[in-house]
PDB file of N, CA and C in Angstrom:
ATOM      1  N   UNK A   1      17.044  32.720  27.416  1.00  0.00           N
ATOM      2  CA  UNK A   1      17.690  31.435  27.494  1.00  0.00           C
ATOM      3  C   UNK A   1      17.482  30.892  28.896  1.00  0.00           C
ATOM      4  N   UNK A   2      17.098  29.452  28.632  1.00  0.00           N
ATOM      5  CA  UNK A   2      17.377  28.447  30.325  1.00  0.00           C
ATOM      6  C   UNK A   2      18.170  27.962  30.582  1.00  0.00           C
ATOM      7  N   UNK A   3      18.986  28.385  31.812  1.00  0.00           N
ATOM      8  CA  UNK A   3      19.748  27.883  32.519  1.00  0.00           C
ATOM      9  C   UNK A   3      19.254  26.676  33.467  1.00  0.00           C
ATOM     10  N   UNK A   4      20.079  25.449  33.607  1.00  0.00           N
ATOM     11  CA  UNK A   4      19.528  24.106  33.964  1.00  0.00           C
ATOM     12  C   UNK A   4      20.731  24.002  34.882  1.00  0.00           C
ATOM     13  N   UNK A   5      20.362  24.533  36.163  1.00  0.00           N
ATOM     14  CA  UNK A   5      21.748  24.203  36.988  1.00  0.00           C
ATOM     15  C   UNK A   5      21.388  23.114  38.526  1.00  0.00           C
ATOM     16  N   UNK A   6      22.194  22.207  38.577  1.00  0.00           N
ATOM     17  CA  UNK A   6      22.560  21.046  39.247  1.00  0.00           C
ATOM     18  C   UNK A   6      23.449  21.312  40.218  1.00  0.00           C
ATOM     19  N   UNK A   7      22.908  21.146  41.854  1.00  0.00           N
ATOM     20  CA  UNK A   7      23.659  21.373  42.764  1.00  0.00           C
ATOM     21  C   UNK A   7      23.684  20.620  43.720  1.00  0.00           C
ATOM     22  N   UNK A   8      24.511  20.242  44.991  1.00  0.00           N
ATOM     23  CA  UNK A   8      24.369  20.034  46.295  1.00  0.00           C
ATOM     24  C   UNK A   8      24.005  21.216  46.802  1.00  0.00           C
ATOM     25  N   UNK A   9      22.779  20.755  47.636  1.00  0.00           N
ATOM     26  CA  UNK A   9      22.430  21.845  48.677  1.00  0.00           C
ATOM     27  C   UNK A   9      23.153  22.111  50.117  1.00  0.00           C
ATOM     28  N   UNK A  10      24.070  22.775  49.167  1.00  0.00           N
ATOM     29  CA  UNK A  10      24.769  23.137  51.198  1.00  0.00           C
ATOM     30  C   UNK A  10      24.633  24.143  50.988  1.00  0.00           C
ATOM     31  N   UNK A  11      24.849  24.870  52.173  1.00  0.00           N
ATOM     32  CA  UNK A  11      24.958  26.683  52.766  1.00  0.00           C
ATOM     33  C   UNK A  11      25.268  27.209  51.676  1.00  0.00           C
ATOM     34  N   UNK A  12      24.773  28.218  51.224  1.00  0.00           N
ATOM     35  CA  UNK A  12      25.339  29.443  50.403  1.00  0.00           C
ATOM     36  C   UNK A  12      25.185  28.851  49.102  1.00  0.00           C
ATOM     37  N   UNK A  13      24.914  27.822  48.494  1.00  0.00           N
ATOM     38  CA  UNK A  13      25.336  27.103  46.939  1.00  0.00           C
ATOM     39  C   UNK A  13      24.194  28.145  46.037  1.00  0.00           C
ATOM     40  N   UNK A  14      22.977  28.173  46.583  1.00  0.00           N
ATOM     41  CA  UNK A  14      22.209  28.445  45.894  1.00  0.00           C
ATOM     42  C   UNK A  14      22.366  30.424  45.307  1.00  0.00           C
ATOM     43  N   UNK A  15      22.578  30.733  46.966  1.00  0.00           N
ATOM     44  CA  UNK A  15      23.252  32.216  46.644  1.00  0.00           C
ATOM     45  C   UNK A  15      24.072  32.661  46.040  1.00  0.00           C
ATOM     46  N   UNK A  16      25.398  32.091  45.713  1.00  0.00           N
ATOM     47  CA  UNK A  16      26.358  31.715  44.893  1.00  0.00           C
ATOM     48  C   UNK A  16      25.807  31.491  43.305  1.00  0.00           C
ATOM     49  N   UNK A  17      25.340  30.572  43.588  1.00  0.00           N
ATOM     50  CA  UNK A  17      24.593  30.211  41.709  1.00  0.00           C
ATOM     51  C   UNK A  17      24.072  32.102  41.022  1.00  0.00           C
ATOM     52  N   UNK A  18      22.849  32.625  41.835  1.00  0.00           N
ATOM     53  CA  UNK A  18      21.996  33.935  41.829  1.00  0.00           C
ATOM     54  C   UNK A  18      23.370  34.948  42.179  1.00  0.00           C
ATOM     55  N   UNK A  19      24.217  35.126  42.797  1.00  0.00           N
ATOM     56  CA  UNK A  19      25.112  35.811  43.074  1.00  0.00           C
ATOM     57  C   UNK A  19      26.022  36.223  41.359  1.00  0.00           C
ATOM     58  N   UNK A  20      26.055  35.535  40.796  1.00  0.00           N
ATOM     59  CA  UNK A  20      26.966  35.477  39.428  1.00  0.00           C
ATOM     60  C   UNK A  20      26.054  36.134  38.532  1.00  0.00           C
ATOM     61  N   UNK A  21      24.631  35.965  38.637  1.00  0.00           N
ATOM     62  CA  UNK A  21      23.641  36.652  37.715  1.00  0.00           C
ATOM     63  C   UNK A  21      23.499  37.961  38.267  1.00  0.00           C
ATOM     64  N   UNK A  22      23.503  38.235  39.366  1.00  0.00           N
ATOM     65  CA  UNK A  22      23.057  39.761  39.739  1.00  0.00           C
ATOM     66  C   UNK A  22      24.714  40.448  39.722  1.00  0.00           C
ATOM     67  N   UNK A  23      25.759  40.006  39.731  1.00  0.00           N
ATOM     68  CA  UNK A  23      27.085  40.696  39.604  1.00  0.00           C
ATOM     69  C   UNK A  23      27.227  41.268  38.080  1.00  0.00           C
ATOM     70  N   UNK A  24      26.376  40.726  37.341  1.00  0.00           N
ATOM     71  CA  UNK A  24      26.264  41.455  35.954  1.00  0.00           C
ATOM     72  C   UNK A  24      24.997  42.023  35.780  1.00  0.00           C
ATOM     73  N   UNK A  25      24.479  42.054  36.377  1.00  0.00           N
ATOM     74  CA  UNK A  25      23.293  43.374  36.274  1.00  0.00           C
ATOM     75  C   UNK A  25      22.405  42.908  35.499  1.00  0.00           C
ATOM     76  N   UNK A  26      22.130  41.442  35.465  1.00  0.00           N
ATOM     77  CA  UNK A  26      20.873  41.005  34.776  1.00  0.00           C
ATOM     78  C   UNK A  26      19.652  40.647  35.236  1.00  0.00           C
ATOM     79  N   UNK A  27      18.620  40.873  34.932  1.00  0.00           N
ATOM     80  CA  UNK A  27      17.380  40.465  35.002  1.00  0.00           C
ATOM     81  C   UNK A  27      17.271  39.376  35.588  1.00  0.00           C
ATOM     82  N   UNK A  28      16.586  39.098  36.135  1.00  0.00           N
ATOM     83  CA  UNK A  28      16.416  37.586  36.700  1.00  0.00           C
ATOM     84  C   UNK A  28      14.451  37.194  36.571  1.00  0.00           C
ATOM     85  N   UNK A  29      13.945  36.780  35.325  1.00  0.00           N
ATOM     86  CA  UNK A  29      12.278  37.437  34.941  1.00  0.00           C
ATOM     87  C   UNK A  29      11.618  35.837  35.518  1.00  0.00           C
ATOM     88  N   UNK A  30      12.608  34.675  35.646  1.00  0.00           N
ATOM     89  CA  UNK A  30      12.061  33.866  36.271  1.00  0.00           C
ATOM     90  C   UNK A  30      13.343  32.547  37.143  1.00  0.00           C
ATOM     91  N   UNK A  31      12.973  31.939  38.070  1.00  0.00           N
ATOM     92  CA  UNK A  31      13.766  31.696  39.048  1.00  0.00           C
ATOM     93  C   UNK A  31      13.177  30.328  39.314  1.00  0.00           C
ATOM     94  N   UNK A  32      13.306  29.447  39.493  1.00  0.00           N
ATOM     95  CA  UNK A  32      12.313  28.762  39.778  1.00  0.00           C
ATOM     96  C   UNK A  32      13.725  27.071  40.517  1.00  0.00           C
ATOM     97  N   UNK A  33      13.590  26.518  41.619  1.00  0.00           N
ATOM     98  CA  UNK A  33      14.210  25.842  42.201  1.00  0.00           C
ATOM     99  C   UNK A  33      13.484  24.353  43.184  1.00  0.00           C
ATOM    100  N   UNK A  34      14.037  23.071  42.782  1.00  0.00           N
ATOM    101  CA  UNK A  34      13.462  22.032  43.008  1.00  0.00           C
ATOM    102  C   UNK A  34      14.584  21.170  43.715  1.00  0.00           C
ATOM    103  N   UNK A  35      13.918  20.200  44.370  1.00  0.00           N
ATOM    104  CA  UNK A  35      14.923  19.900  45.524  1.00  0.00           C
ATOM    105  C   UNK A  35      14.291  18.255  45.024  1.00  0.00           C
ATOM    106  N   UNK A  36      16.088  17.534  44.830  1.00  0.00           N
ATOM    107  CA  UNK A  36      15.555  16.122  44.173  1.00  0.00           C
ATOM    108  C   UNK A  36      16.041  15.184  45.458  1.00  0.00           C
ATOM    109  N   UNK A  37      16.116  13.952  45.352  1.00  0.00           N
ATOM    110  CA  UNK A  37      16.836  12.950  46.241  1.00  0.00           C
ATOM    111  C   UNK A  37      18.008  13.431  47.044  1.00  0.00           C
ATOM    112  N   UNK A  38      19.070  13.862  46.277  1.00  0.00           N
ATOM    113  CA  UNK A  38      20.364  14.073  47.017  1.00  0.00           C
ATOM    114  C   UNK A  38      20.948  15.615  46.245  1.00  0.00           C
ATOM    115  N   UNK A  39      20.813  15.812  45.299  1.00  0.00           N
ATOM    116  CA  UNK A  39      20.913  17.083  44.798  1.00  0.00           C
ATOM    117  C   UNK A  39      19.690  17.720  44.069  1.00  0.00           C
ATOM    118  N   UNK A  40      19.938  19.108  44.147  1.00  0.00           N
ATOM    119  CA  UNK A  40      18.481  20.384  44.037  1.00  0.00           C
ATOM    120  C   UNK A  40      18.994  20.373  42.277  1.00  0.00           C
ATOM    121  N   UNK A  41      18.271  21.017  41.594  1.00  0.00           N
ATOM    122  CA  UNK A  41      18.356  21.546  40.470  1.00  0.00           C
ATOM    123  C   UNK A  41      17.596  23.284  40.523  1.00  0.00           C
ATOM    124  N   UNK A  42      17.860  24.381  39.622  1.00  0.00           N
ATOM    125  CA  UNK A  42      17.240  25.441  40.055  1.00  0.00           C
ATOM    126  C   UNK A  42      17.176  25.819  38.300  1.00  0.00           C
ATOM    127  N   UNK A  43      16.310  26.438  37.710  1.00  0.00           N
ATOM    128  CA  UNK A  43      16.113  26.982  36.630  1.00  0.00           C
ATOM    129  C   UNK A  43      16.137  28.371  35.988  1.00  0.00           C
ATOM    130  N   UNK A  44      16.998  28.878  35.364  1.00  0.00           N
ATOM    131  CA  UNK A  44      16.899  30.389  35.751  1.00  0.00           C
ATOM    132  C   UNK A  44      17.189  30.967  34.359  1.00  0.00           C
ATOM    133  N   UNK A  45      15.636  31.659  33.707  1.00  0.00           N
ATOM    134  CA  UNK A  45      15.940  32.156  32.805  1.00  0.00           C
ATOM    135  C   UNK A  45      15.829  33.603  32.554  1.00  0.00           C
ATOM    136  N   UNK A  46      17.120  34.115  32.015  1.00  0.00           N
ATOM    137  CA  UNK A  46      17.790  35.064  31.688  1.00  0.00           C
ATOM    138  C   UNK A  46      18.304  35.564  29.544  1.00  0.00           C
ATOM    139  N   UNK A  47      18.004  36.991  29.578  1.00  0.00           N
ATOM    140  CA  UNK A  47      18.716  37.531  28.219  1.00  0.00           C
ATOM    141  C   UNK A  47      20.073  37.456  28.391  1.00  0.00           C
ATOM    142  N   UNK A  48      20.598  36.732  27.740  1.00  0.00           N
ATOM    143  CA  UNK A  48      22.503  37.185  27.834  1.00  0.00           C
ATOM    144  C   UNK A  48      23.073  37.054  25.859  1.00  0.00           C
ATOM    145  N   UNK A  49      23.951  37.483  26.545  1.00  0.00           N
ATOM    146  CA  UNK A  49      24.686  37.499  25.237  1.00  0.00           C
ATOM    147  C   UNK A  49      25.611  35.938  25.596  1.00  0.00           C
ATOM    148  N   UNK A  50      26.662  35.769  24.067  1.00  0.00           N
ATOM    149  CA  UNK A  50      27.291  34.734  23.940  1.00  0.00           C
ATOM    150  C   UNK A  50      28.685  35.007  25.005  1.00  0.00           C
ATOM    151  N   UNK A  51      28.952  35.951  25.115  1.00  0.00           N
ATOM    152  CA  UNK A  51      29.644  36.384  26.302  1.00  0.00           C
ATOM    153  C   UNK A  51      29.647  35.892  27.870  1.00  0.00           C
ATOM    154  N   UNK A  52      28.443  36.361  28.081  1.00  0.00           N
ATOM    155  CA  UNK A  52      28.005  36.260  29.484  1.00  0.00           C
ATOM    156  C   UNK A  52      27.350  34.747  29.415  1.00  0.00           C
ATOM    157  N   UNK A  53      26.985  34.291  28.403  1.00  0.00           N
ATOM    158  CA  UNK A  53      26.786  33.092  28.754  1.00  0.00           C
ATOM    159  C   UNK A  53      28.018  32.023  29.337  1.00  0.00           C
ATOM    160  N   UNK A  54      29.588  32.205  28.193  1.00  0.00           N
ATOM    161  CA  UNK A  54      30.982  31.193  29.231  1.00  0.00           C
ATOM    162  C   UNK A  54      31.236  32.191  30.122  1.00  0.00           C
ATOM    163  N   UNK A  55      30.872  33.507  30.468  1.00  0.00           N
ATOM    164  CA  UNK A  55      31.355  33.530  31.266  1.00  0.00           C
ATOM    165  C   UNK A  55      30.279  33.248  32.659  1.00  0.00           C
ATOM    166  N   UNK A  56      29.101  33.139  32.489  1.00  0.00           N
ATOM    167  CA  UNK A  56      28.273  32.509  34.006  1.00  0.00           C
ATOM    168  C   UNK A  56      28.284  30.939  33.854  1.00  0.00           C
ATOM    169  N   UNK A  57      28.764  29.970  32.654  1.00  0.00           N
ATOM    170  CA  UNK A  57      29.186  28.877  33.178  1.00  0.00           C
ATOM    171  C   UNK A  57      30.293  28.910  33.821  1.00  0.00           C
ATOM    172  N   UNK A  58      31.876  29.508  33.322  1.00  0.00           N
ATOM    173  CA  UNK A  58      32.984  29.199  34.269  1.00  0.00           C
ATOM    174  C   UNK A  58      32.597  30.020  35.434  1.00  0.00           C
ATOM    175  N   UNK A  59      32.116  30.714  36.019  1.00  0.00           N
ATOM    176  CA  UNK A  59      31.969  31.072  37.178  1.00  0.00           C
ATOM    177  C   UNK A  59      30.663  30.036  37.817  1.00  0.00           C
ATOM    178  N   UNK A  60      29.947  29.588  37.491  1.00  0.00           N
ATOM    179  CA  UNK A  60      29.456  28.188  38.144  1.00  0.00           C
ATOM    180  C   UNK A  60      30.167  27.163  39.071  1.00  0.00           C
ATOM    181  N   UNK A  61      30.331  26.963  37.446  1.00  0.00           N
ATOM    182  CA  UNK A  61      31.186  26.190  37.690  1.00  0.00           C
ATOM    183  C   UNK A  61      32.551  26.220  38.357  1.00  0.00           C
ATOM    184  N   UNK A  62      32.740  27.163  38.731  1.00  0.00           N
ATOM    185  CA  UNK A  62      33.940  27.326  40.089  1.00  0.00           C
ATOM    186  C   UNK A  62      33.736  27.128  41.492  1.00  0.00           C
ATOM    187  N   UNK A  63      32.373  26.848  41.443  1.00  0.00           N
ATOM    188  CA  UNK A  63      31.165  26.949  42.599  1.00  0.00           C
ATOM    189  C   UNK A  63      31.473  25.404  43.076  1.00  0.00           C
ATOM    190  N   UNK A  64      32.105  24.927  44.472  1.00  0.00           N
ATOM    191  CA  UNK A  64      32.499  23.658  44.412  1.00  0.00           C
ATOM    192  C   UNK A  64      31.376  22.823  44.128  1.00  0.00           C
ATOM    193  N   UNK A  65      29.970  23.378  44.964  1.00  0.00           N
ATOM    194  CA  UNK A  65      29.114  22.020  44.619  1.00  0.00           C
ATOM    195  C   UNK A  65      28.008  22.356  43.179  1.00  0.00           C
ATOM    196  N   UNK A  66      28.787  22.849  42.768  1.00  0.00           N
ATOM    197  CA  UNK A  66      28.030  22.435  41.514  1.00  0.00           C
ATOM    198  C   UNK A  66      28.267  21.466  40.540  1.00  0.00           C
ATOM    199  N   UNK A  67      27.141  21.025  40.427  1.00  0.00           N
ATOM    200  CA  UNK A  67      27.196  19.463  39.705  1.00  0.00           C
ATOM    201  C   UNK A  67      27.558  19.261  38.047  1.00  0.00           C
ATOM    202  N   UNK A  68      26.383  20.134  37.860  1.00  0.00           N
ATOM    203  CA  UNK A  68      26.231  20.342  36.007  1.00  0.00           C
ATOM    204  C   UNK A  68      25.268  21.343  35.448  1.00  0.00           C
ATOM    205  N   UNK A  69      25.628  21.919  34.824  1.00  0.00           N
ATOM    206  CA  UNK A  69      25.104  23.356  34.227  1.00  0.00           C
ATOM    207  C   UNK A  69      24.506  23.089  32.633  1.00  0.00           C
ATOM    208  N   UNK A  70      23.861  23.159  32.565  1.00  0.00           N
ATOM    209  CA  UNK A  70      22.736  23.176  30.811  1.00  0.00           C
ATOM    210  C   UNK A  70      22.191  24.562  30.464  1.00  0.00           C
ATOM    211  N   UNK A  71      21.692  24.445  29.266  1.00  0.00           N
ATOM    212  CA  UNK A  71      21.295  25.470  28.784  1.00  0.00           C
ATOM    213  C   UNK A  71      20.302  25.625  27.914  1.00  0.00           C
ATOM    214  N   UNK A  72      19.213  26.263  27.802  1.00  0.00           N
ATOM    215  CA  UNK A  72      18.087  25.855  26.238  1.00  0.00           C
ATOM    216  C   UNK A  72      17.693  26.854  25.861  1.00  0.00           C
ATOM    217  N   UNK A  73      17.224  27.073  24.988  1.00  0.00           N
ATOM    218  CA  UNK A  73      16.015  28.242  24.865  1.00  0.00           C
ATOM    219  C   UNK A  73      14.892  27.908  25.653  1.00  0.00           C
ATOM    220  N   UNK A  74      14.570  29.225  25.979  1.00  0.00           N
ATOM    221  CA  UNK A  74      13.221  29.807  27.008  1.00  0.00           C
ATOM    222  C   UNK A  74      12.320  29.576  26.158  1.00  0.00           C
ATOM    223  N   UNK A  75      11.069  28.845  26.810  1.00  0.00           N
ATOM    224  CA  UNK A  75      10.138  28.713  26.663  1.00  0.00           C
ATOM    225  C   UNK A  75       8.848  29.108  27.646  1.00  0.00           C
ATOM    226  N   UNK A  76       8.780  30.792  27.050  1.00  0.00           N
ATOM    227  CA  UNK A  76       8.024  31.207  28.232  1.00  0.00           C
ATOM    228  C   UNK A  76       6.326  30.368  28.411  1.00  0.00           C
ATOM    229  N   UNK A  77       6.083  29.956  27.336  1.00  0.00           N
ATOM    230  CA  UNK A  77       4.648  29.641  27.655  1.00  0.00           C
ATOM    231  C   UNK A  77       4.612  28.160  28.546  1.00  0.00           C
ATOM    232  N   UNK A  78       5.752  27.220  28.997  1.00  0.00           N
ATOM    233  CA  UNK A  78       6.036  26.640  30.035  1.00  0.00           C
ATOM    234  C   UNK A  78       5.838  27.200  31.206  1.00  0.00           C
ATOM    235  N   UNK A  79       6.032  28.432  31.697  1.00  0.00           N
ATOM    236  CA  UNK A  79       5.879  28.777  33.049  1.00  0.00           C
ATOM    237  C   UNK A  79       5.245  29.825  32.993  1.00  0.00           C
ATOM    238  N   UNK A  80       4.529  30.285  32.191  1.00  0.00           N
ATOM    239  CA  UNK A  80       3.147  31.001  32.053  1.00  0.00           C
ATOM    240  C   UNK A  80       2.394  30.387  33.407  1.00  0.00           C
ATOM    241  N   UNK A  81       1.585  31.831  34.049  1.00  0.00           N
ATOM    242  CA  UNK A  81       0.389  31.889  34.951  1.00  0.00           C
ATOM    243  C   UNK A  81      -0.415  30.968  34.392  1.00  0.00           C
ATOM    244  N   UNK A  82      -0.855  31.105  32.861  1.00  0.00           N
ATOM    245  CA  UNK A  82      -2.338  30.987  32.420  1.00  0.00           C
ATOM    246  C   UNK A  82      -2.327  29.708  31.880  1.00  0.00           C
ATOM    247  N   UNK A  83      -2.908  28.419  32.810  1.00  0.00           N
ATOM    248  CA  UNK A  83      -3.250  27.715  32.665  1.00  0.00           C
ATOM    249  C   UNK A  83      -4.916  26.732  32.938  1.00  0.00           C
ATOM    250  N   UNK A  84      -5.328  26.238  31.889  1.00  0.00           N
ATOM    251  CA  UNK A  84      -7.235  25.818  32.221  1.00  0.00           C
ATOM    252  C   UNK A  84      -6.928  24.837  33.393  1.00  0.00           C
ATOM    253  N   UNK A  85      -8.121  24.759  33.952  1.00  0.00           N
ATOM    254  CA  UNK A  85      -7.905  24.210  35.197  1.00  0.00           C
ATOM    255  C   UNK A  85      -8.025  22.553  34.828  1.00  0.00           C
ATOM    256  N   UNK A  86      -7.557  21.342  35.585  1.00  0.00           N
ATOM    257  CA  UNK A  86      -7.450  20.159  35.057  1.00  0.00           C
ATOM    258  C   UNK A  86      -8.906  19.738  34.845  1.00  0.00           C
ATOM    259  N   UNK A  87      -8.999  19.092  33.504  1.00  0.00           N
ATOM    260  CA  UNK A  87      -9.932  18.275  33.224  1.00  0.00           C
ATOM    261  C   UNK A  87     -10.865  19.083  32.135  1.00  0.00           C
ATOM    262  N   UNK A  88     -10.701  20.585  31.765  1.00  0.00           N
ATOM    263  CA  UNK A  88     -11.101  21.448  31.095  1.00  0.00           C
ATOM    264  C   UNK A  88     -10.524  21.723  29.932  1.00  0.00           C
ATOM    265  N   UNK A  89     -10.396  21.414  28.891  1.00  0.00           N
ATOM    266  CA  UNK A  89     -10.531  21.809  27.465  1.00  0.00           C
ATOM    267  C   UNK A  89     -10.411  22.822  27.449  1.00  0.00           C
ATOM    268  N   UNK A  90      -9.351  23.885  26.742  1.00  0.00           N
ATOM    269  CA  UNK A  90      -9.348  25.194  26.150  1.00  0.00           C
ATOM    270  C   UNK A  90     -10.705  25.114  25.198  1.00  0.00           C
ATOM    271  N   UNK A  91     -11.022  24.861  24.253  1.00  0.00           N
ATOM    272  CA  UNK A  91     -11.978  24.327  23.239  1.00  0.00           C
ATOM    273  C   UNK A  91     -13.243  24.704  24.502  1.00  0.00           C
ATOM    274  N   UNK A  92     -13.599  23.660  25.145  1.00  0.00           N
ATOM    275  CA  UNK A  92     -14.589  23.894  25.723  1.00  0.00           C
ATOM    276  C   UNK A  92     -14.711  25.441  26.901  1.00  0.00           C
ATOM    277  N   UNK A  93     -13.962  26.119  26.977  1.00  0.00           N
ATOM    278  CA  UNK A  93     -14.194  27.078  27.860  1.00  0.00           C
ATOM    279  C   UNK A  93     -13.818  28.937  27.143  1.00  0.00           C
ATOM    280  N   UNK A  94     -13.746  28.508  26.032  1.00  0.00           N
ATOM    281  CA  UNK A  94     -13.424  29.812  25.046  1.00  0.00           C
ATOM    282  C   UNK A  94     -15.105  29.798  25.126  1.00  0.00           C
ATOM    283  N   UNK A  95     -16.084  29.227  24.022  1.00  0.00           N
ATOM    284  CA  UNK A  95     -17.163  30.060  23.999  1.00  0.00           C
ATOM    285  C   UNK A  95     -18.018  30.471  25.632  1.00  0.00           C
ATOM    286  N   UNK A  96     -17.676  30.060  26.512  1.00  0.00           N
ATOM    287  CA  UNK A  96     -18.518  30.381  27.593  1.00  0.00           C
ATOM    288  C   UNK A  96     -17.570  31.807  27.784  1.00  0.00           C
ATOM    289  N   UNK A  97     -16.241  31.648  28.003  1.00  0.00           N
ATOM    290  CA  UNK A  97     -15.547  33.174  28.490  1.00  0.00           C
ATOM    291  C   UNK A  97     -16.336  34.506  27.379  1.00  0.00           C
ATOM    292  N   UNK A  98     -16.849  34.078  26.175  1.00  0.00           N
ATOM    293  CA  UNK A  98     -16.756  35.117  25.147  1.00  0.00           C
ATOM    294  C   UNK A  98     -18.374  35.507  25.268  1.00  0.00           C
ATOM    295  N   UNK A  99     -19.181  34.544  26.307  1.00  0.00           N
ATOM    296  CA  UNK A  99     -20.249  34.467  27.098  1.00  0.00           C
ATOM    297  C   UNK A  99     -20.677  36.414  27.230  1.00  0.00           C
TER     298      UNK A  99
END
């Protein structure tokens, strides 16, 4: 599952956010954090149960600057390594690899 979390970037917010995931002993298999106009957003997908899921929103969300917290299914082939380079066709570069 993706976590879609919305913050002010002050001191510690972001450690705080990652702080609530590693206090339960979970995986953290991708992390990924973007810095917008006036508030960051950070993406962080994790296995949880229906459990640990209210419970790492209300602990977020106790987090003063946190803005707004979402959630989706993971879509690992979004942040997959393996991408053709721009302007290249999968189609066109399968028979040369099989070369």
């Amino acid at each position: 599952m993706q976590f879609h979390i919305r913050y002010r970037n002050t001191q510690g917010t972001l450690m705080r956010i990652l702080n609530a995931v590693s206090r339960r002993a979970l995986d953290l298999p991708s992390v990924h954090a973007d810095a917008g106009e006036h508030d960051h957003e950070v993406t962080i997908t994790l296995e949880v149960n229906q459990k640990q899921v209210g419970q790492l929103y209300r602990e977020w969300y106790a987090i003063p600057d946190v803005i707004r917290v979402g959630s989706g299914a993971a879509h690992p082939a979004s942040w997959s390594a393996h991408h053709a380079p721009a302007g290249v066709g999968l189609e066109d570069s399968r028979p040369a690899a099989r070369a």
